[in-house]
N, C-alpha and C. Protein backbone atom coordinates (compact mmCIF):
# COMPACT_ATOMS: atom_id res chain seq x y z
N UNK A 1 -102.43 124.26 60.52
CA UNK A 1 -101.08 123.93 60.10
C UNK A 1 -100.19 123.65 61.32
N UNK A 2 -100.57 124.71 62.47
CA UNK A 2 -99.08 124.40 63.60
C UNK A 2 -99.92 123.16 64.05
N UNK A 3 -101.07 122.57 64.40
CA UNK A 3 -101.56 121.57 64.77
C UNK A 3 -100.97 120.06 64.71
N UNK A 4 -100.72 120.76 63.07
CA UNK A 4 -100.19 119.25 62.36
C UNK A 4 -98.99 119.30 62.59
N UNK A 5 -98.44 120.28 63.13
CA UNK A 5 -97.05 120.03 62.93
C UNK A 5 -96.16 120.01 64.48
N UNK A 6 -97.49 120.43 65.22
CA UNK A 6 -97.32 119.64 66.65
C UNK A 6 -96.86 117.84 66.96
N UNK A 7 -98.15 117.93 66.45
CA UNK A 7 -98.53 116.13 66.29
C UNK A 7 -97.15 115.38 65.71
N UNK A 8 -96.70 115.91 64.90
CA UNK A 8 -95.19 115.17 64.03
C UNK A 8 -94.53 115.93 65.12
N UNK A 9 -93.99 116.88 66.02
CA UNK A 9 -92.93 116.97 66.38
C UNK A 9 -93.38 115.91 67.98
N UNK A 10 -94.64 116.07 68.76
CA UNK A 10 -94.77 114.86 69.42
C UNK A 10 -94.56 113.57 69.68
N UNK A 11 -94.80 113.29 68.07
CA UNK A 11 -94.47 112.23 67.31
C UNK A 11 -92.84 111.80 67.58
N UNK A 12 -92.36 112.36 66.92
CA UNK A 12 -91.23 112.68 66.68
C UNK A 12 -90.24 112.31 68.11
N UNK A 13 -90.71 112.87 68.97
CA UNK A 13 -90.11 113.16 70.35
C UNK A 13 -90.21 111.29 70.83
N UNK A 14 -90.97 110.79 70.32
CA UNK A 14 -91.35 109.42 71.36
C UNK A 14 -90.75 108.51 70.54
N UNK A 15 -90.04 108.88 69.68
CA UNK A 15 -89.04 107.80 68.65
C UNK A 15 -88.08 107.25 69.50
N UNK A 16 -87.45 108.45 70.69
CA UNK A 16 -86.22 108.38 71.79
C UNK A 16 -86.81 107.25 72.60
N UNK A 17 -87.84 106.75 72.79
CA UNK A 17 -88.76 105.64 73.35
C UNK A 17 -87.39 104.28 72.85
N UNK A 18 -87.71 104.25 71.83
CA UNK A 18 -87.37 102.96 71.00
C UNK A 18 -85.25 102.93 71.10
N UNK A 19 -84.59 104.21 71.25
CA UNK A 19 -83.54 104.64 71.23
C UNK A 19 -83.42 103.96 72.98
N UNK A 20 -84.23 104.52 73.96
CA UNK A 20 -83.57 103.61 75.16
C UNK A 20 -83.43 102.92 75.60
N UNK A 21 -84.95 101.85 74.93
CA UNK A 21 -84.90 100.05 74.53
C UNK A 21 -83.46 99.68 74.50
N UNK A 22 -83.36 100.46 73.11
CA UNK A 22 -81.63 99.75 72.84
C UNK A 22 -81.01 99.78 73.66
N UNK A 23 -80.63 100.86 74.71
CA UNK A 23 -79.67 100.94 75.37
C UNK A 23 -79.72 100.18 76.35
N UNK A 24 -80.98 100.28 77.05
CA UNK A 24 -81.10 99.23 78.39
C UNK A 24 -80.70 97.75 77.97
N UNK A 25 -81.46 97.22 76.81
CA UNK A 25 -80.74 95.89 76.31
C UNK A 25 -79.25 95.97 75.91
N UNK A 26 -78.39 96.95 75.81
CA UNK A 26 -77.03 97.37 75.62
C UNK A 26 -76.30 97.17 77.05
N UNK A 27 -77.10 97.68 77.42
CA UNK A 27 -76.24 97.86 79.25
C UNK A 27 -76.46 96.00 79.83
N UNK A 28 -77.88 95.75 79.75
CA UNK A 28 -77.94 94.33 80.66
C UNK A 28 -77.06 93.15 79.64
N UNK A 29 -76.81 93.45 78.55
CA UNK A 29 -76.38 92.64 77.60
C UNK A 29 -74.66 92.61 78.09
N UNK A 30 -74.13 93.88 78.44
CA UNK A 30 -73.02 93.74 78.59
C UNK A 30 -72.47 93.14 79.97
N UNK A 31 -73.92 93.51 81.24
CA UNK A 31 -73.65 92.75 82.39
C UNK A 31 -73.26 91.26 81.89
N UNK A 32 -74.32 90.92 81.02
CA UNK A 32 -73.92 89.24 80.62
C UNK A 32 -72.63 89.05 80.68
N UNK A 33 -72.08 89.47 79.10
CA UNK A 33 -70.95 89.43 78.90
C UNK A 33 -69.81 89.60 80.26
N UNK A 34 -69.70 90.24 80.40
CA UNK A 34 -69.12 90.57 81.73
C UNK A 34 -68.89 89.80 82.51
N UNK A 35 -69.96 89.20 83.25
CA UNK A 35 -70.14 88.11 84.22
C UNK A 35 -69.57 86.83 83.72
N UNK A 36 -69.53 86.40 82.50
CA UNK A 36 -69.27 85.74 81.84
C UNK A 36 -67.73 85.53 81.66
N UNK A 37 -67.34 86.49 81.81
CA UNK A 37 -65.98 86.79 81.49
C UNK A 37 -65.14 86.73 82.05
N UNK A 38 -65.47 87.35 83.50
CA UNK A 38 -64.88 87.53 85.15
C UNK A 38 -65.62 87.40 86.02
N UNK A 39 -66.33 86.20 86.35
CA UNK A 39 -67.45 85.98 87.61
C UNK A 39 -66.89 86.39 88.82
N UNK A 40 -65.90 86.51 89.12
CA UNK A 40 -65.61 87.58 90.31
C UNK A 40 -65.53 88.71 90.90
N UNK A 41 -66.10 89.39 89.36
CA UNK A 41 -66.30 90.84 89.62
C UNK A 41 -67.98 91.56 89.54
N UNK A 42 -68.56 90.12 89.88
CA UNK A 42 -70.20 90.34 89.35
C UNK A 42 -70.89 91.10 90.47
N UNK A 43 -70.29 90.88 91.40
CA UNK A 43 -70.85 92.40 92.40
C UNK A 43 -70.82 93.69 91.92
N UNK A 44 -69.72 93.99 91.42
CA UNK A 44 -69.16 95.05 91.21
C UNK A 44 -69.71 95.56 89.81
N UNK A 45 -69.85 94.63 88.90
CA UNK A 45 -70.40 94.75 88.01
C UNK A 45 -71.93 94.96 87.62
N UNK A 46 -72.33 94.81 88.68
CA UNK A 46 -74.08 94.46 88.85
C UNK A 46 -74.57 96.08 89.42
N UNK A 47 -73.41 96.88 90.20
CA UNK A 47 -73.31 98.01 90.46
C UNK A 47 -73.63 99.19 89.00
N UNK A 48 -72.28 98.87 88.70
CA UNK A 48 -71.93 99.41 87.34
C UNK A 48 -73.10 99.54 86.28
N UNK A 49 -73.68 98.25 86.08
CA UNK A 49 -75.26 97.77 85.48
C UNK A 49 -76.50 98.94 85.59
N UNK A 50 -76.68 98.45 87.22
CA UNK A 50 -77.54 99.47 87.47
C UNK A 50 -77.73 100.64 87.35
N UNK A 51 -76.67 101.25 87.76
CA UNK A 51 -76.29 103.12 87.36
C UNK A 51 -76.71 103.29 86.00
N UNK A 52 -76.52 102.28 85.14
CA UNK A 52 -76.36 102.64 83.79
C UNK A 52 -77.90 102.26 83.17
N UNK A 53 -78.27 101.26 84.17
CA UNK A 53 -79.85 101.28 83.52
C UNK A 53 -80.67 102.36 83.99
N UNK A 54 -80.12 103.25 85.25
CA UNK A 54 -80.87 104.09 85.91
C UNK A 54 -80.49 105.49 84.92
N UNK A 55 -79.52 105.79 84.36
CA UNK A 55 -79.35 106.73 83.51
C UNK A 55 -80.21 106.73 82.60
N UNK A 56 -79.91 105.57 82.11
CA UNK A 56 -80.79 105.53 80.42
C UNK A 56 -82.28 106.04 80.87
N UNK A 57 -82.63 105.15 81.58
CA UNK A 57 -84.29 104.76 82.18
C UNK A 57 -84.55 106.75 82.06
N UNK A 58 -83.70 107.49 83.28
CA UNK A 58 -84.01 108.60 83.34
C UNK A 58 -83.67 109.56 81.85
N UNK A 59 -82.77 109.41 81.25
CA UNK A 59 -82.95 109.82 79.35
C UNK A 59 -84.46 109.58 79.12
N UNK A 60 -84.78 108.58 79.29
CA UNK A 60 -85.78 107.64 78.41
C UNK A 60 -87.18 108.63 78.72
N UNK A 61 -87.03 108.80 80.03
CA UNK A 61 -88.23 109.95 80.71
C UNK A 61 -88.05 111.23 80.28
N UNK A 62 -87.34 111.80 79.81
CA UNK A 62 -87.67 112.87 79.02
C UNK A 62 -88.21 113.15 77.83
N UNK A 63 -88.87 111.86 77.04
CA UNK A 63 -89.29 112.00 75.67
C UNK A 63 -90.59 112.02 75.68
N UNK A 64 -91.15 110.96 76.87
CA UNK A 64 -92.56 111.65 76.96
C UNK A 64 -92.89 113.14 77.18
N UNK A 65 -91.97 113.72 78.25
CA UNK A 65 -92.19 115.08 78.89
C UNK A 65 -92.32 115.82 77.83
N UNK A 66 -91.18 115.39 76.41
CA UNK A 66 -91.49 116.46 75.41
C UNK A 66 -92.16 116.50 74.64
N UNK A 67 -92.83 115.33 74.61
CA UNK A 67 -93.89 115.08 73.61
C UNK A 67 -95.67 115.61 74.58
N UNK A 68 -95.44 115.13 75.73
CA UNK A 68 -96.31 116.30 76.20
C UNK A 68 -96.17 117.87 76.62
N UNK A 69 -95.34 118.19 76.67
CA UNK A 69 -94.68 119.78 76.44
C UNK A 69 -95.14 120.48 75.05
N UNK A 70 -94.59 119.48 74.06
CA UNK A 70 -95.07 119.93 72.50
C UNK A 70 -96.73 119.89 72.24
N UNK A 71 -97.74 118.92 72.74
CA UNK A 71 -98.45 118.60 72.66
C UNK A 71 -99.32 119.74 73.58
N UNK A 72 -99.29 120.19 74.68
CA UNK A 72 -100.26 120.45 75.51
C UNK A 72 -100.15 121.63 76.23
N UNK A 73 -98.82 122.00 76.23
CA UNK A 73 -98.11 123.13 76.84
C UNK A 73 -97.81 124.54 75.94
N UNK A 74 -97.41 124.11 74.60
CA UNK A 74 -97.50 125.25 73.62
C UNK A 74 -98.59 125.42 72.71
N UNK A 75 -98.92 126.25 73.08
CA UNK A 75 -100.30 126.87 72.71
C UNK A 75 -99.98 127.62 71.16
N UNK A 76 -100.26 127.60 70.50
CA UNK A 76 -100.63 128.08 68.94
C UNK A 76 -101.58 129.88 69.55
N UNK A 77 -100.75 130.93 69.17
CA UNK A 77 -101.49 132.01 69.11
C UNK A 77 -102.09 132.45 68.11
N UNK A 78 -103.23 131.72 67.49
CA UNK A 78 -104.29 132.66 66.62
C UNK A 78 -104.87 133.70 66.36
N UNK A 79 -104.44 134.83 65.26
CA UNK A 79 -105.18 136.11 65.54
C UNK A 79 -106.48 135.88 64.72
N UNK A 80 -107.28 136.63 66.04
CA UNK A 80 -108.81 136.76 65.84
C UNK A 80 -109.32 137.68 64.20
């Protein structure tokens, strides 16, 4: 039973996968816009960009960790 219910919370954990897709296409989407808007601030903006893809990116790395944490790290205590 906790087996199975590892596997779904593993599961579960790597959904945040698909959650930082969005965001990174959220963040470079808005560089567009942006640049688009005020090409004189595209240095500055390309700054701004990055930080924000480097956040997400690092969010984004914690869903594997927990899905191998859930997976491999908590052990199920069975009495004999």
């Amino acid at each position: 039973m906790l087996e199975g219910a590892k596997s779904i919370g593993a599961g579960a954990a790597t959904i945040a996968l698909a959650g930082a897709a969005v965001g990174i296409g959220n963040v470079l989407g808005s560089l567009i816009h942006s640049v688009a808007r005020n090409p004189s601030l595209a240095k500055q903006s390309f700054g701004y960009a990055i930080l924000g893809f480097a956040v997400t990116e690092a969010i984004a790395l914690f869903a594997p960790m927990m899905a191998f944490l859930i997976s491999f790290v908590f052990q199920s205590h069975k009495k004999s």
